[in-house]
N, C-alpha and C. Protein backbone atom coordinates (compact mmCIF):
# COMPACT_ATOMS: atom_id res chain seq x y z
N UNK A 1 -9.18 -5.98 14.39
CA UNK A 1 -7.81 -5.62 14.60
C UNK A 1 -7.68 -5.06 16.00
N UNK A 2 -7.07 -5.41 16.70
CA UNK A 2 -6.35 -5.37 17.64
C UNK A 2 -5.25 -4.52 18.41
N UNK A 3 -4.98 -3.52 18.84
CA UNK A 3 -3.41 -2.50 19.03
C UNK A 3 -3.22 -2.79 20.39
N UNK A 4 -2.07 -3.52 20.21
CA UNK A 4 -1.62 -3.64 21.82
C UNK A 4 -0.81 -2.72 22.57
N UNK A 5 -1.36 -2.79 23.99
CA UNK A 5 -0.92 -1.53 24.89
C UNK A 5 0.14 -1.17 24.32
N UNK A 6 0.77 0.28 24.55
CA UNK A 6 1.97 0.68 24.70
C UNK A 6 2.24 0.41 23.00
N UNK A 7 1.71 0.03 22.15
CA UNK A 7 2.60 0.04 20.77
C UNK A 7 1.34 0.55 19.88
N UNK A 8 2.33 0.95 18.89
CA UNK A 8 1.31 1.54 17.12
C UNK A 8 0.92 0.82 16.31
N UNK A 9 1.69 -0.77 16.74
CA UNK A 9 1.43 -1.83 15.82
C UNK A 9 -0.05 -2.98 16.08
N UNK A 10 -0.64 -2.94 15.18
CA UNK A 10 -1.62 -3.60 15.25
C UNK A 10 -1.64 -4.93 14.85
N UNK A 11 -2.12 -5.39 15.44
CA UNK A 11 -1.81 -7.46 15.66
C UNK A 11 -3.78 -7.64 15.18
N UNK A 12 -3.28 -8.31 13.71
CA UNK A 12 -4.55 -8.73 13.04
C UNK A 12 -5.16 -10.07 14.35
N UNK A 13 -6.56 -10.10 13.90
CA UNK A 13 -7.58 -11.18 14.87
C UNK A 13 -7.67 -12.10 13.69
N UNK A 14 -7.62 -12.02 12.64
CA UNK A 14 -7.61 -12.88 11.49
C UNK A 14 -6.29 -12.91 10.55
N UNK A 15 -6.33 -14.06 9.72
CA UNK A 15 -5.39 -13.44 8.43
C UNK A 15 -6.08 -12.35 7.95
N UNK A 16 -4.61 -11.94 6.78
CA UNK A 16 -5.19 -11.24 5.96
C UNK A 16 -5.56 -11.54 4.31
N UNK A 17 -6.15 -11.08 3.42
CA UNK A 17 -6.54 -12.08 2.19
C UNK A 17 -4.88 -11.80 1.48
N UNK A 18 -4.42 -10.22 1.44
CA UNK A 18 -3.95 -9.62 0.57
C UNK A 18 -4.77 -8.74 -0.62
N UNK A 19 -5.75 -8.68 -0.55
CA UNK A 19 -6.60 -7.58 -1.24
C UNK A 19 -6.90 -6.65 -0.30
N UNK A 20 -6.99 -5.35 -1.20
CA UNK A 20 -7.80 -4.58 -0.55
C UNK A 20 -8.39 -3.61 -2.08
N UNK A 21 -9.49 -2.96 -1.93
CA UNK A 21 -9.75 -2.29 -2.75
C UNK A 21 -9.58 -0.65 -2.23
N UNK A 22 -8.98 0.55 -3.32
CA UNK A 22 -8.74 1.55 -2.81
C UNK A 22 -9.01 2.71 -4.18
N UNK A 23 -10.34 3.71 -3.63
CA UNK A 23 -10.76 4.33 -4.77
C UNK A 23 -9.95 5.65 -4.70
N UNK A 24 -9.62 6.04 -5.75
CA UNK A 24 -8.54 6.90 -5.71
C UNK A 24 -8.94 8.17 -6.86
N UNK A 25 -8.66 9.17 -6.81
CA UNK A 25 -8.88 10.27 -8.36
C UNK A 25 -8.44 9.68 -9.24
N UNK A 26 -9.42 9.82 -10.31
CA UNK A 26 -9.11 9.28 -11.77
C UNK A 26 -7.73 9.84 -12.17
N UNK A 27 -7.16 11.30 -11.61
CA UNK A 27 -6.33 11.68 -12.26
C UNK A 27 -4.61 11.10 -11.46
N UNK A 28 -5.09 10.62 -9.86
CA UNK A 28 -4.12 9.34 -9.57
C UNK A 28 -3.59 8.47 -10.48
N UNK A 29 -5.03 7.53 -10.71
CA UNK A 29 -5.17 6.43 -11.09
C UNK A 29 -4.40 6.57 -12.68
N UNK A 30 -4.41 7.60 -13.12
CA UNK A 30 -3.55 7.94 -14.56
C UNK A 30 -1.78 8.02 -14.55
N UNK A 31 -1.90 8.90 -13.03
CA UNK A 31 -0.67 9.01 -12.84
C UNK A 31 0.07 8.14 -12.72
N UNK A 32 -0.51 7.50 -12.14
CA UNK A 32 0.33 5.95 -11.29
C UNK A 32 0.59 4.59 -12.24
N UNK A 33 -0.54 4.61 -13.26
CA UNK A 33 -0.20 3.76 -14.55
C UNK A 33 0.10 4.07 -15.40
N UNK A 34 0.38 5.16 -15.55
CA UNK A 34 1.74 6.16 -16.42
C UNK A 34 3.13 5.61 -15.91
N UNK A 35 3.25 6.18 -14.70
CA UNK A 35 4.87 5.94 -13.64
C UNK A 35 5.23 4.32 -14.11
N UNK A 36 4.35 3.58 -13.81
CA UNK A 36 3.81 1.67 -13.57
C UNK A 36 4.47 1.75 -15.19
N UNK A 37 3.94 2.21 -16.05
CA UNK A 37 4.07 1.75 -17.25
C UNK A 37 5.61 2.13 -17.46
N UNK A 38 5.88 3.10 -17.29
CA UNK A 38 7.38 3.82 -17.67
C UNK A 38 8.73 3.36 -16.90
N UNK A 39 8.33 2.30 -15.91
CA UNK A 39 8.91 1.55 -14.84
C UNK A 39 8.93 0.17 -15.49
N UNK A 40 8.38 -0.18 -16.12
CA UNK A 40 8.60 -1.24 -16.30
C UNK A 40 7.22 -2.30 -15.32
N UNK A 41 6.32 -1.86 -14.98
CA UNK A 41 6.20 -2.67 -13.68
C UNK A 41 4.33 -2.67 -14.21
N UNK A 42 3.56 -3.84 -13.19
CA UNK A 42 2.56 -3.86 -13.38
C UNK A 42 1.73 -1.85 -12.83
N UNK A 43 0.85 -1.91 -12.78
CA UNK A 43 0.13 -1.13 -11.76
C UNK A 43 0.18 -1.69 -10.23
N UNK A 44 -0.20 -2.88 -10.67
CA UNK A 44 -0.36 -3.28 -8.70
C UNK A 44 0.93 -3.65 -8.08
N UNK A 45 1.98 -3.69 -8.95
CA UNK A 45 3.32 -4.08 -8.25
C UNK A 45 3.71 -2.72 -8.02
N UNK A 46 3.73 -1.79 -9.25
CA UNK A 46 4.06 -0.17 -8.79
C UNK A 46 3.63 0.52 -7.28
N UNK A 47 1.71 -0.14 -7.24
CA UNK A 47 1.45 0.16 -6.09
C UNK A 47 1.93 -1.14 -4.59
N UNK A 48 1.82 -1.80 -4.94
CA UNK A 48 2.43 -2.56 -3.69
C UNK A 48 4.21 -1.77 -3.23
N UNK A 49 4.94 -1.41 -4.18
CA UNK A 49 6.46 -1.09 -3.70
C UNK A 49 5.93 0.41 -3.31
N UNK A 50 5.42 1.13 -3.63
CA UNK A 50 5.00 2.32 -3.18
C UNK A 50 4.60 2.81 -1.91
N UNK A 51 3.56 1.52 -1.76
CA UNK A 51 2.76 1.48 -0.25
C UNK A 51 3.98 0.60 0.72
N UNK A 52 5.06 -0.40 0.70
CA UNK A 52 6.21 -0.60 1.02
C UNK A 52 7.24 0.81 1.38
N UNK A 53 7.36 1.38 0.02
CA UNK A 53 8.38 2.81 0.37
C UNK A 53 7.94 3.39 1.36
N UNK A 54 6.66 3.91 1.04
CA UNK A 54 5.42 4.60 2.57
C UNK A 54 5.95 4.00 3.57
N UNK A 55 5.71 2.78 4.24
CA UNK A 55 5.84 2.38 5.67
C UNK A 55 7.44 2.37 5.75
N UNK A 56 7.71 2.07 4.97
CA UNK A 56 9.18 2.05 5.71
C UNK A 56 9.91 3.38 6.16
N UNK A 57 9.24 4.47 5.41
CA UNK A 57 10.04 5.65 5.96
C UNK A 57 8.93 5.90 6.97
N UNK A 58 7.93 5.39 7.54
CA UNK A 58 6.97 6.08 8.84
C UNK A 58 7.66 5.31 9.87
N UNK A 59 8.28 4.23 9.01
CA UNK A 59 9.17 3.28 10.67
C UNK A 59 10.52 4.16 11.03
N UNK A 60 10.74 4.86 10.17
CA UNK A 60 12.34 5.41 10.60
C UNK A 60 12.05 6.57 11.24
């Protein structure tokens, strides 16, 4: 990965797969497929819109 002058944004040298693996406290990992479950939503979709909400408020 790559950060070009003057910016925060990093310009991949490869694709990306779309995986990543991320070890987290068991008592996260409860929380979050609690929320996931009570949402209606998978776990990994809960976490994909989550990690979405994240960046979008670090862009504003």
């Amino acid at each position: 990965m790559r950060i070009s002058a003057g910016s925060n944004r990093a310009e991949p040298e490869k694709p990306y797969s779309g995986r990543f693996v991320v070890c987290v406290a068991p008592s996260l990992h409860q929380r979050a497929a609690v929320e996931a479950k009570r949402r209606g939503l998978s776990l990994n979709r809960f976490i994909e819109q989550s990690v979405e909400d994240a960046l979008s408020m670090a862009r504003a």
